[in-house]
C-alpha atoms as a PDB file:
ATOM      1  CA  UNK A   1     137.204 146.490  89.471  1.00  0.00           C
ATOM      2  CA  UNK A   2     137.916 142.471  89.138  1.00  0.00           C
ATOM      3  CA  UNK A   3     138.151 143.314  85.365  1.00  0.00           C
ATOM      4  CA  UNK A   4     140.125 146.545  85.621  1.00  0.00           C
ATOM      5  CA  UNK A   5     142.670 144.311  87.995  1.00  0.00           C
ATOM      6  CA  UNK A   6     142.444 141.380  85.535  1.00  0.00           C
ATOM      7  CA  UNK A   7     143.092 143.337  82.635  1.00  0.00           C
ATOM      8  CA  UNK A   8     145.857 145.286  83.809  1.00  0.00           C
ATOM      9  CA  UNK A   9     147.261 143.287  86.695  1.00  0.00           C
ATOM     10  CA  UNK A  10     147.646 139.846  85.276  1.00  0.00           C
ATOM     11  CA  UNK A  11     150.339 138.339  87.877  1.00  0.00           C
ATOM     12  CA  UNK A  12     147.905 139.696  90.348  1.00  0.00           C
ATOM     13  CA  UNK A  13     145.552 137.964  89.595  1.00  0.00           C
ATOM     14  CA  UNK A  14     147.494 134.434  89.455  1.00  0.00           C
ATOM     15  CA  UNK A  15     149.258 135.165  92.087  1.00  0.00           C
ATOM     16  CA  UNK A  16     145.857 135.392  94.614  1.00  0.00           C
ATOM     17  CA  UNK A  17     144.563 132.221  92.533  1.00  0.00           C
ATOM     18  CA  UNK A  18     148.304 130.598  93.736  1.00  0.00           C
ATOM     19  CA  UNK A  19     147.720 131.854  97.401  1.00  0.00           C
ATOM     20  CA  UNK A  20     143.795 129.698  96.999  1.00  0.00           C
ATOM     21  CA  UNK A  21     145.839 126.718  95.843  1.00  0.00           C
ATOM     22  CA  UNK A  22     148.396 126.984  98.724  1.00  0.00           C
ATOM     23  CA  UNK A  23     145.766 127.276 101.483  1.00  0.00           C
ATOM     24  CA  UNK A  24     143.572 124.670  99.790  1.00  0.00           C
ATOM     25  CA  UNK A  25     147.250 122.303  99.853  1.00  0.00           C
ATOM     26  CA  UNK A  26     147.662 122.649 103.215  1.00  0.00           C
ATOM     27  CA  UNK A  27     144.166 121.717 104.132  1.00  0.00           C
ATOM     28  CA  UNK A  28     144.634 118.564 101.680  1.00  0.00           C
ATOM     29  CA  UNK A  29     148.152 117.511 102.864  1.00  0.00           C
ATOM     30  CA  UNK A  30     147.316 117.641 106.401  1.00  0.00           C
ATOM     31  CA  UNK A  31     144.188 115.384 105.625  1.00  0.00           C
ATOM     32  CA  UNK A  32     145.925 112.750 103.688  1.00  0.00           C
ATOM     33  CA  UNK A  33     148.502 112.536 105.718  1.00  0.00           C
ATOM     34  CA  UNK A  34     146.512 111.937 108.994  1.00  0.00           C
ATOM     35  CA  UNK A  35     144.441 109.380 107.334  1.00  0.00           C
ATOM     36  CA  UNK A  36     147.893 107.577 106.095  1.00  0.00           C
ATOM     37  CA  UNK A  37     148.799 107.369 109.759  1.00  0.00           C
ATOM     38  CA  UNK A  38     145.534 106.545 111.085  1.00  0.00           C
ATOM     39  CA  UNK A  39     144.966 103.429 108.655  1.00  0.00           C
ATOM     40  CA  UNK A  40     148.667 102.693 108.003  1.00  0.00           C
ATOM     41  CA  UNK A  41     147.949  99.514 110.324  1.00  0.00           C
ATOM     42  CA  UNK A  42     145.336  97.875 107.540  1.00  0.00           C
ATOM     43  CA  UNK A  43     147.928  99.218 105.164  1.00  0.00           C
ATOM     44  CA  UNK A  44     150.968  97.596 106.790  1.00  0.00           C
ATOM     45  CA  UNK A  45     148.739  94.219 106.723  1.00  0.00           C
ATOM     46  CA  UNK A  46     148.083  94.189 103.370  1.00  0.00           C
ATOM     47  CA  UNK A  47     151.411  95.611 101.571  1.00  0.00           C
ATOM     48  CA  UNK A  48     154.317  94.576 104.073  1.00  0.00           C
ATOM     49  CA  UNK A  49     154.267  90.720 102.319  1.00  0.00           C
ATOM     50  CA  UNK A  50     155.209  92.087  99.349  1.00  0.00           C
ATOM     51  CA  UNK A  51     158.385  93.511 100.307  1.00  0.00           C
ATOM     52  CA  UNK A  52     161.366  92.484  98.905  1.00  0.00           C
ATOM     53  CA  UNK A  53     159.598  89.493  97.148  1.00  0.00           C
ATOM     54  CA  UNK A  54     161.506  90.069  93.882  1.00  0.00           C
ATOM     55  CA  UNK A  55     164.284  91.109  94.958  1.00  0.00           C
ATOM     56  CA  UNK A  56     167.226  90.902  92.224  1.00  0.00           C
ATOM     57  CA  UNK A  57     165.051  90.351  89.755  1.00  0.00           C
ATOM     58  CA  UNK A  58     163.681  92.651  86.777  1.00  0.00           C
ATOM     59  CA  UNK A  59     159.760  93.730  86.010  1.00  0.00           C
ATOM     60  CA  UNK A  60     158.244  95.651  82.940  1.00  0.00           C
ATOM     61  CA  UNK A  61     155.834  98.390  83.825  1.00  0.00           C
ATOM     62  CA  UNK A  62     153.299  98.241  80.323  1.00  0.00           C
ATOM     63  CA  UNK A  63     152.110 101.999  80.292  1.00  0.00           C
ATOM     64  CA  UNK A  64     148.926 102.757  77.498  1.00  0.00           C
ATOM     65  CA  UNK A  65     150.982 105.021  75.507  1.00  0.00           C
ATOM     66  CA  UNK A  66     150.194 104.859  71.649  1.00  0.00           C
ATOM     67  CA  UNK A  67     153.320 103.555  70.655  1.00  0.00           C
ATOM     68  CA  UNK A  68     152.514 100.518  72.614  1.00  0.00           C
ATOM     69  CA  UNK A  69     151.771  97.232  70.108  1.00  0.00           C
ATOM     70  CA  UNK A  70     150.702  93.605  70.800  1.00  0.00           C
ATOM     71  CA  UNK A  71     153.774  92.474  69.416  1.00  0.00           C
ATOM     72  CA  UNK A  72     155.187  94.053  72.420  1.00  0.00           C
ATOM     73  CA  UNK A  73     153.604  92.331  75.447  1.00  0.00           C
ATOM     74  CA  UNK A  74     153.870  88.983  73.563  1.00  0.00           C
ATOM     75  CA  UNK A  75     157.310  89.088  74.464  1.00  0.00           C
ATOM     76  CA  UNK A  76     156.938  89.577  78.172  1.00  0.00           C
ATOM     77  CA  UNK A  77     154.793  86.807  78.960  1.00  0.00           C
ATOM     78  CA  UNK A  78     157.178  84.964  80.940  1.00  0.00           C
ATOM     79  CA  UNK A  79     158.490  88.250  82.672  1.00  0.00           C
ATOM     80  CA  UNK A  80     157.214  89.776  86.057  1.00  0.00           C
ATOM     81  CA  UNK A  81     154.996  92.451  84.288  1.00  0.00           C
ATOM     82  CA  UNK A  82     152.981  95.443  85.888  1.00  0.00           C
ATOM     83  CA  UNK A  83     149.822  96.536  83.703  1.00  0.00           C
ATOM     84  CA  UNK A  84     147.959  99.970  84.259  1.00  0.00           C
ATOM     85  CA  UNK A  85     144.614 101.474  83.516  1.00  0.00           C
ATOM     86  CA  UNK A  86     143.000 100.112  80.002  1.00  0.00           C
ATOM     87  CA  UNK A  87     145.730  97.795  79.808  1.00  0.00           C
ATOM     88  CA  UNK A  88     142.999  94.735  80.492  1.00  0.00           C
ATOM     89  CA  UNK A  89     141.455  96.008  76.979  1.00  0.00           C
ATOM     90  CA  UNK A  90     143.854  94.193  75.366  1.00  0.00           C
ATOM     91  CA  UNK A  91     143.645  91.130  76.732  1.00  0.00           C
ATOM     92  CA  UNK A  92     141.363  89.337  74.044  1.00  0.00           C
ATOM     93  CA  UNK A  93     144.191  90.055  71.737  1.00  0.00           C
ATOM     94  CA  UNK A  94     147.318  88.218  73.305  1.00  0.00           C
ATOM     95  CA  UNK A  95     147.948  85.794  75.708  1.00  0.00           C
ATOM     96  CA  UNK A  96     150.254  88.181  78.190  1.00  0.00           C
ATOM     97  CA  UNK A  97     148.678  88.773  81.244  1.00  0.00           C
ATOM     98  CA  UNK A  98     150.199  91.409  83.950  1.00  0.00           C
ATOM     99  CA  UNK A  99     151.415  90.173  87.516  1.00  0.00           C
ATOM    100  CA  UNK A 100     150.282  92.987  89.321  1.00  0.00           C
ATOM    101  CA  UNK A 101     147.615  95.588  88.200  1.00  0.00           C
ATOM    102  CA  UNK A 102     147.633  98.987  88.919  1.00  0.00           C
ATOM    103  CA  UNK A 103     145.411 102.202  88.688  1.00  0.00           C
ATOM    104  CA  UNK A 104     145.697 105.336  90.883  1.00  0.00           C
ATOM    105  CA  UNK A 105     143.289 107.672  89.128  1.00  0.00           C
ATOM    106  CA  UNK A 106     139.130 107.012  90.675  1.00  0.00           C
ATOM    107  CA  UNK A 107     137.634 108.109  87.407  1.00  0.00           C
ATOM    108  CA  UNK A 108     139.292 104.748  85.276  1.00  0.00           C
ATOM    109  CA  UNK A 109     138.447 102.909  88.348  1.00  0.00           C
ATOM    110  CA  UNK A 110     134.690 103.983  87.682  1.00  0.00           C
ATOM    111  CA  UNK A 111     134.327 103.005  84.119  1.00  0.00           C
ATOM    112  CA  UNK A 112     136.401  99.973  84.355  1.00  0.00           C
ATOM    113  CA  UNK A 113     134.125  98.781  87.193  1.00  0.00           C
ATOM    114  CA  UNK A 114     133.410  95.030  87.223  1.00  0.00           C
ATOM    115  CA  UNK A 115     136.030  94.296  84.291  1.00  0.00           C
ATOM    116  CA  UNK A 116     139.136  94.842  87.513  1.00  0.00           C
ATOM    117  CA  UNK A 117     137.373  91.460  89.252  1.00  0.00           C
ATOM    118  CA  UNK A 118     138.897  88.633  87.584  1.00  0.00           C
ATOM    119  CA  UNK A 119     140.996  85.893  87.769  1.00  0.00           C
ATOM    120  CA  UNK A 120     142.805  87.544  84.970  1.00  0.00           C
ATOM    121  CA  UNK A 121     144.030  90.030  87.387  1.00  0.00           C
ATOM    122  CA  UNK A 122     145.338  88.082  90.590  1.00  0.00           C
ATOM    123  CA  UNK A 123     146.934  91.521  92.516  1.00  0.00           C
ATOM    124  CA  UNK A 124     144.765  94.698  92.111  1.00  0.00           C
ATOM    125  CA  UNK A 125     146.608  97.786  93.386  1.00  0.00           C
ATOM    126  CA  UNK A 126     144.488 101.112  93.940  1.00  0.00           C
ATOM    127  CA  UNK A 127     144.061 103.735  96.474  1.00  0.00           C
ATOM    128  CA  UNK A 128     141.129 103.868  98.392  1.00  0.00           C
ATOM    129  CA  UNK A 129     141.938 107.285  99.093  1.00  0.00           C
ATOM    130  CA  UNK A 130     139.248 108.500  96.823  1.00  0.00           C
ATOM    131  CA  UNK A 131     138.275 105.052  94.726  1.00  0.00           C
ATOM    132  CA  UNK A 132     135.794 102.892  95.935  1.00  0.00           C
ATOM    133  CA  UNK A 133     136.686  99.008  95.135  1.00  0.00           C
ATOM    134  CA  UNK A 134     135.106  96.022  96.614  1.00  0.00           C
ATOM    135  CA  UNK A 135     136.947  93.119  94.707  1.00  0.00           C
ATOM    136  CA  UNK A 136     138.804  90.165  95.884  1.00  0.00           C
ATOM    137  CA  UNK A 137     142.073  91.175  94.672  1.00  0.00           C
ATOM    138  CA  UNK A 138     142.128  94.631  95.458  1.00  0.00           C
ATOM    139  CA  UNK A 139     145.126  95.944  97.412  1.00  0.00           C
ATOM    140  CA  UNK A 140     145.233  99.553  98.343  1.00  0.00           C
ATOM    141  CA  UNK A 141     147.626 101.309  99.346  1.00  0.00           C
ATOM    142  CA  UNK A 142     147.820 104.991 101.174  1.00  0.00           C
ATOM    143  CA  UNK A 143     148.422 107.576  98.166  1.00  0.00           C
ATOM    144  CA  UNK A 144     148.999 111.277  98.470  1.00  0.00           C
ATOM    145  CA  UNK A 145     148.799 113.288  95.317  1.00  0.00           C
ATOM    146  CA  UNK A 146     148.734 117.064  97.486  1.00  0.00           C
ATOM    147  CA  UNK A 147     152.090 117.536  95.653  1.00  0.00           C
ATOM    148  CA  UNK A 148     150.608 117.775  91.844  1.00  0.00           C
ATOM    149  CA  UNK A 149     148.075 120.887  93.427  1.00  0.00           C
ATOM    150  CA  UNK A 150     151.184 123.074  93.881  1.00  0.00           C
ATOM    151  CA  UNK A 151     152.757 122.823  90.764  1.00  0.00           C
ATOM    152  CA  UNK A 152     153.792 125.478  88.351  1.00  0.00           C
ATOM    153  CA  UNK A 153     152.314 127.897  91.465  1.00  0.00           C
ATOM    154  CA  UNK A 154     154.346 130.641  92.853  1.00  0.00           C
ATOM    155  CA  UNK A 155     155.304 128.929  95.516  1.00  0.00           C
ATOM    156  CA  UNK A 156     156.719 125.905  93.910  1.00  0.00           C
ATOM    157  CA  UNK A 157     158.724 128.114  92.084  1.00  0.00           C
ATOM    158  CA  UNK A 158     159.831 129.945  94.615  1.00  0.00           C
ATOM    159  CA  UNK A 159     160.858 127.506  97.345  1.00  0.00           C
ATOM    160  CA  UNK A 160     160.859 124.048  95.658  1.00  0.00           C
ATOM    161  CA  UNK A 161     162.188 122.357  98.631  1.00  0.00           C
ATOM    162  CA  UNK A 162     159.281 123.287 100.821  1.00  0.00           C
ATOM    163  CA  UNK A 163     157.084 122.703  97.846  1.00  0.00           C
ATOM    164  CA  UNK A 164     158.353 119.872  95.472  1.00  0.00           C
ATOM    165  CA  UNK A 165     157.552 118.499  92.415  1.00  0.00           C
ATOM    166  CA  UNK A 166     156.891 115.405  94.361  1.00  0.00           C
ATOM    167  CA  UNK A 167     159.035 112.441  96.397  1.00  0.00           C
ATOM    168  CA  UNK A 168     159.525 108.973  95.871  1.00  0.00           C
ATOM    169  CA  UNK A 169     158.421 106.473  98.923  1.00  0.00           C
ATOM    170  CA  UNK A 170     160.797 104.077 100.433  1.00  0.00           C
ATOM    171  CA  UNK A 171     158.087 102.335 102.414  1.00  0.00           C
ATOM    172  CA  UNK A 172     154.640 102.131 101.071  1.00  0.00           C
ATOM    173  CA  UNK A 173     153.323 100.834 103.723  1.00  0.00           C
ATOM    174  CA  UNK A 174     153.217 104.272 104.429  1.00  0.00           C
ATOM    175  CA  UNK A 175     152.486 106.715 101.731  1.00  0.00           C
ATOM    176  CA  UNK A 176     152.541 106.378  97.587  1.00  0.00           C
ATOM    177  CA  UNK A 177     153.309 109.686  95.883  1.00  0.00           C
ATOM    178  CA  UNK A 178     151.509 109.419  92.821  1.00  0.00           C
ATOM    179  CA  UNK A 179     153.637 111.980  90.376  1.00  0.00           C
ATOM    180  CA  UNK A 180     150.530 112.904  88.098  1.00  0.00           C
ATOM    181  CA  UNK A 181     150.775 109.309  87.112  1.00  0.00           C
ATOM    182  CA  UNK A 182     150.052 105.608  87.407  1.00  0.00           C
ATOM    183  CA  UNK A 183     153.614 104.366  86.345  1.00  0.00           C
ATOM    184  CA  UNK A 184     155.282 106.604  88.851  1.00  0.00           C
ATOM    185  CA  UNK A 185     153.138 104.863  91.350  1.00  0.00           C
ATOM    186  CA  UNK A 186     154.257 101.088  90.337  1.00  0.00           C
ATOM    187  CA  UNK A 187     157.581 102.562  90.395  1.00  0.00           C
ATOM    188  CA  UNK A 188     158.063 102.876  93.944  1.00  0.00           C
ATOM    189  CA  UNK A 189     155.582  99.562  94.510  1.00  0.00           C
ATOM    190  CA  UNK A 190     158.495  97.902  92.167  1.00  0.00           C
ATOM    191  CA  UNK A 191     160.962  99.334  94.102  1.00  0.00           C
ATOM    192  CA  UNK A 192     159.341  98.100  97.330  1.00  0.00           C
ATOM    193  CA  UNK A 193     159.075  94.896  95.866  1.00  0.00           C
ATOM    194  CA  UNK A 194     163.249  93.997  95.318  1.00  0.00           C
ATOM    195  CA  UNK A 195     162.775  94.638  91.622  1.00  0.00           C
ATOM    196  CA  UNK A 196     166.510  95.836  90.333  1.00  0.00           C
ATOM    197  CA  UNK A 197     165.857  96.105  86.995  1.00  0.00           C
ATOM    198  CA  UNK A 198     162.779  97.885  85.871  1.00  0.00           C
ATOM    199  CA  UNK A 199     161.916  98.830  82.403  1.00  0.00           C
ATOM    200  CA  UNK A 200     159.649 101.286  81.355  1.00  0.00           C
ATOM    201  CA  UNK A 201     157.044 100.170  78.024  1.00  0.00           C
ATOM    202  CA  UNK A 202     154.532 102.479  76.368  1.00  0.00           C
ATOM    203  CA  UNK A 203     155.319 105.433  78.534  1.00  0.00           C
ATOM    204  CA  UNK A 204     154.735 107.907  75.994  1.00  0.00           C
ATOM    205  CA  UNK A 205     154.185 110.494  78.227  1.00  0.00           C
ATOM    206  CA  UNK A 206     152.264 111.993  75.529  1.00  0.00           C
ATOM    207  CA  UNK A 207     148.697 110.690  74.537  1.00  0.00           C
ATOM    208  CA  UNK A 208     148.088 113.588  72.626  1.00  0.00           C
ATOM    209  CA  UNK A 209     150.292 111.911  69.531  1.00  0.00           C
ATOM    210  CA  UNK A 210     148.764 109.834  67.148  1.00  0.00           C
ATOM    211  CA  UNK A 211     148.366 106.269  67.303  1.00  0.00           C
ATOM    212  CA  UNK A 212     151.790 104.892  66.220  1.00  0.00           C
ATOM    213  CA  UNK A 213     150.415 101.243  65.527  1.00  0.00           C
ATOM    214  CA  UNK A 214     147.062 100.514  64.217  1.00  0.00           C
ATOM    215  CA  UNK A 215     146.415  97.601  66.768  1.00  0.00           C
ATOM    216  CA  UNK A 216     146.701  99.758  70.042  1.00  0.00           C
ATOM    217  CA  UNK A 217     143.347  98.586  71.691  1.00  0.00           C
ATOM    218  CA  UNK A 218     144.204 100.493  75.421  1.00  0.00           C
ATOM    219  CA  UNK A 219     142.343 103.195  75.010  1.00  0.00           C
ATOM    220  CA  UNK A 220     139.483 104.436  77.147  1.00  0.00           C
ATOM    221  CA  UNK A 221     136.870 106.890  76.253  1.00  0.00           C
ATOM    222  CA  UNK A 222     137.184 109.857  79.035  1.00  0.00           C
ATOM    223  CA  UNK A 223     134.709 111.589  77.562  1.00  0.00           C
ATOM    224  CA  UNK A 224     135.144 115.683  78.174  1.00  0.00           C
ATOM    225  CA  UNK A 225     136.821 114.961  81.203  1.00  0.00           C
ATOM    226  CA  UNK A 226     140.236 114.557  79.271  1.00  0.00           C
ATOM    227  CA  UNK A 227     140.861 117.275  76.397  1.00  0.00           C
ATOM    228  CA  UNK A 228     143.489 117.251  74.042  1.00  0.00           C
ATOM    229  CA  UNK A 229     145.215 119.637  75.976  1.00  0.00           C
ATOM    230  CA  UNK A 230     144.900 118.721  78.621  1.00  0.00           C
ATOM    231  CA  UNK A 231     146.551 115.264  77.714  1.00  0.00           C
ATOM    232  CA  UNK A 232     148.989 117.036  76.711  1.00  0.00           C
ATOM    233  CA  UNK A 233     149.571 119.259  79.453  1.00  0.00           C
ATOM    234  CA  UNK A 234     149.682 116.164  82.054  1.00  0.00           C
ATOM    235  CA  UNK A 235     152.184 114.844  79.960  1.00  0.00           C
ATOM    236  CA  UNK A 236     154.818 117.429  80.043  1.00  0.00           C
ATOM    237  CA  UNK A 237     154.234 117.491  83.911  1.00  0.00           C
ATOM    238  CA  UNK A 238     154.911 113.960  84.126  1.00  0.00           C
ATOM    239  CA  UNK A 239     158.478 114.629  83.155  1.00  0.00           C
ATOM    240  CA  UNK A 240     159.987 116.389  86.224  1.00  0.00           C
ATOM    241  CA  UNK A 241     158.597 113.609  88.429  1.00  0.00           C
ATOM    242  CA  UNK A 242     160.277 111.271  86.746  1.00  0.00           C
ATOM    243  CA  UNK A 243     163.734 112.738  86.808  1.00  0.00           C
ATOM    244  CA  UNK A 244     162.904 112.377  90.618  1.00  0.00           C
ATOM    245  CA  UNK A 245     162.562 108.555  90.375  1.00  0.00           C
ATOM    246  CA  UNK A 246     165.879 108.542  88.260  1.00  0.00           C
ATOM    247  CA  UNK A 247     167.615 109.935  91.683  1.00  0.00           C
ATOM    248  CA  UNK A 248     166.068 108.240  93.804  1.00  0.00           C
ATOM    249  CA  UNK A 249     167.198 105.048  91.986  1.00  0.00           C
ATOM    250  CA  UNK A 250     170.711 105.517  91.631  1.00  0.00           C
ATOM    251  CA  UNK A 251     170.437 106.791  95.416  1.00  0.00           C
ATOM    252  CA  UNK A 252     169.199 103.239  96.710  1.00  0.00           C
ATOM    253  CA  UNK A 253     170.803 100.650  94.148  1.00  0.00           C
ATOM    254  CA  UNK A 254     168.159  99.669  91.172  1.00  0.00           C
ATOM    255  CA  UNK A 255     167.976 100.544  87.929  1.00  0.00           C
ATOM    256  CA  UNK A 256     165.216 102.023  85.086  1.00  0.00           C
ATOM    257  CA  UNK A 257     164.996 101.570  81.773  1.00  0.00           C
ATOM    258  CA  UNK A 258     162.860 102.771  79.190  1.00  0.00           C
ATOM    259  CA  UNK A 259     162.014 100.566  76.773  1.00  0.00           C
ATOM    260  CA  UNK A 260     159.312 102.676  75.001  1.00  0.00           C
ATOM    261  CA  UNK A 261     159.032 103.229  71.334  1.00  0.00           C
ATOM    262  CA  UNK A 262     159.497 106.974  71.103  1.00  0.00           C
ATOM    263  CA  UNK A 263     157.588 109.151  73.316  1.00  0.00           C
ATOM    264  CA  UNK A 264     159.086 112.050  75.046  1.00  0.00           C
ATOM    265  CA  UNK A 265     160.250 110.631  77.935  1.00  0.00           C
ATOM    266  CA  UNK A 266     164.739 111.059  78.738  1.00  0.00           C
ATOM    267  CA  UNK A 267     164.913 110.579  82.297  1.00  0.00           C
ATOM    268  CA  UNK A 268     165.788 107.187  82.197  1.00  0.00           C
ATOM    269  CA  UNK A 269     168.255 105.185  79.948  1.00  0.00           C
ATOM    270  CA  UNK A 270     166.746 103.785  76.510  1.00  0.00           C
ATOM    271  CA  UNK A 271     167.264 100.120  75.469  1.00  0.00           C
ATOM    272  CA  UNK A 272     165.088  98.441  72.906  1.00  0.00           C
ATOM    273  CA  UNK A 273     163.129  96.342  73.933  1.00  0.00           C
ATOM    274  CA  UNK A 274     163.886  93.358  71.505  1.00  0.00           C
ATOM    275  CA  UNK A 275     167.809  93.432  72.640  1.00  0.00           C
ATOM    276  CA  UNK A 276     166.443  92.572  76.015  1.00  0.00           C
ATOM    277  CA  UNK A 277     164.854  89.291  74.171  1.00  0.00           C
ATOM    278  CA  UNK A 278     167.441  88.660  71.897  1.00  0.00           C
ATOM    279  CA  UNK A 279     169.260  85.144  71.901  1.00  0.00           C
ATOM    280  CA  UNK A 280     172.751  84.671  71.397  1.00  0.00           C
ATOM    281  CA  UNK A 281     173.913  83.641  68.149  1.00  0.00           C
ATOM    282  CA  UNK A 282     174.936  79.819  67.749  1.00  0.00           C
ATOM    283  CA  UNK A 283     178.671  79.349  67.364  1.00  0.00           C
END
């Protein structure tokens, strides 16, 4: 019979798998959210100081696309910088070091281990929601991620506003949507911070393309648990969440940029990134 319905009843099918999802969502959301509220105290402690601390100013978010180069990072070593995942691989190759650090996903927590507990890294910023972390300069903060279950479901489809793509936090003190991706977490930490200009770098939102430059050293070896596809896939949902961010910005006064060489990401406003560097001409 399962066959018979699977062979000849395809949207059936899906649409009981999208009914799983749902119920499995609402156990999820409900979860996260009351552990949010029940810890937001520790969370408040820990986050609230760095609100509005840059405010005015501009940051670079340094993604681990593969259009990302050295030459790249050399350039922002006097700027307020935010480095993610494998960015740290690259560190015995320039002398840029990141502000603030940032990883959301447990898994690159894991096999980065003891390499995130160093002086080299003074502000750590994970969730503890489902990462275990014991270093020094480890700041978590409260994530929910219940969105990215419901997407390209039914549901989502069918009433987006009671199902989103995700939101973008105004307070993360609170909660940290995490937008199937690490930058779209420092995004609203940047936010929260004052930043008013923030530019995007390597954000390919595609790590399925070739290497563009041969000295790209942020890579880390996933194993199976990240296919081709499947890099590719998380990619392509990374988009919609971004147009999000581009809203939510021109909503509440900053600004983003991308500065990334190529990629496929259009939500924000392109600049290259050597104009921002570029001195004026003597008269």
């Amino acid at each position: 019979m399962k066959t018979f319905i699977k062979n000849h009843f395809p949207g059936t099918v899906q649409f009981l798998r999208d009914i799983q999802t749902r119920s499995a969502y609402r156990k999820r959301k409900k979860a996260v959210t009351l552990r949010n509220e029940r810890l937001h105290e520790s969370y408040r402690k820990n986050l609230e100081r760095f609100h509005n601390i840059h405010k005015g100013e501009r940051c670079f978010i340094v993604g681990t696309g593969p259009s990302l180069r050295i030459e790249d990072v050399d350039l922002l070593k006097e700027e307020y910088t935010f480095g993610v995942n494998s960015c740290l691989t690259m560190y015995d190759k320039t002398d840029w070091r990141a502000t603030y650090y940032g990883i959301v996903d447990s898994h690159t927590v894991a096999i980065m281990g003891d390499k995130l507990k160093t002086d080299e890294i003074p502000v750590f910023f994970y969730t503890d929601l489902d990462a275990s972390y014991d270093g020094k300069n480890g700041i978590a903060f409260p994530k929910d991620d219940t969105d990215n279950m419901m997407t390209d479901t039914f549901f989502h489809r069918r009433f987006p506003k009671r199902f989103p793509e995700t939101d973008f936090s105004g307070d993360i003190t609170k909660v940290v949507y995490t937008g199937k991706s690490v930058v779209y977490a420092m995004l609203q930490i940047a936010a929260y911070m004052g930043f008013t200009e923030i530019y995007l770098l390597g954000v390919d939102c595609n790590y399925a393309q070739p290497k563009m430059y041969s000295d790209n050293v942020t890579y880390i070896d996933h194993k199976t648990k990240w296919t081709k596809e499947k890099l590719l896939k998380n990619g392509n949902q990374m988009l919609p969440q971004f147009e999000i961010a581009e809203q939510y910005a021109k909503e509440h006064g900053f600004a983003i940029y991308n500065a990334t060489r190529g990629g496929q990401l259009e939500a924000f406003k392109r600049v290259k990134l050597e104009d921002l560097f570029r001195k004026e001409e003597k008269v």
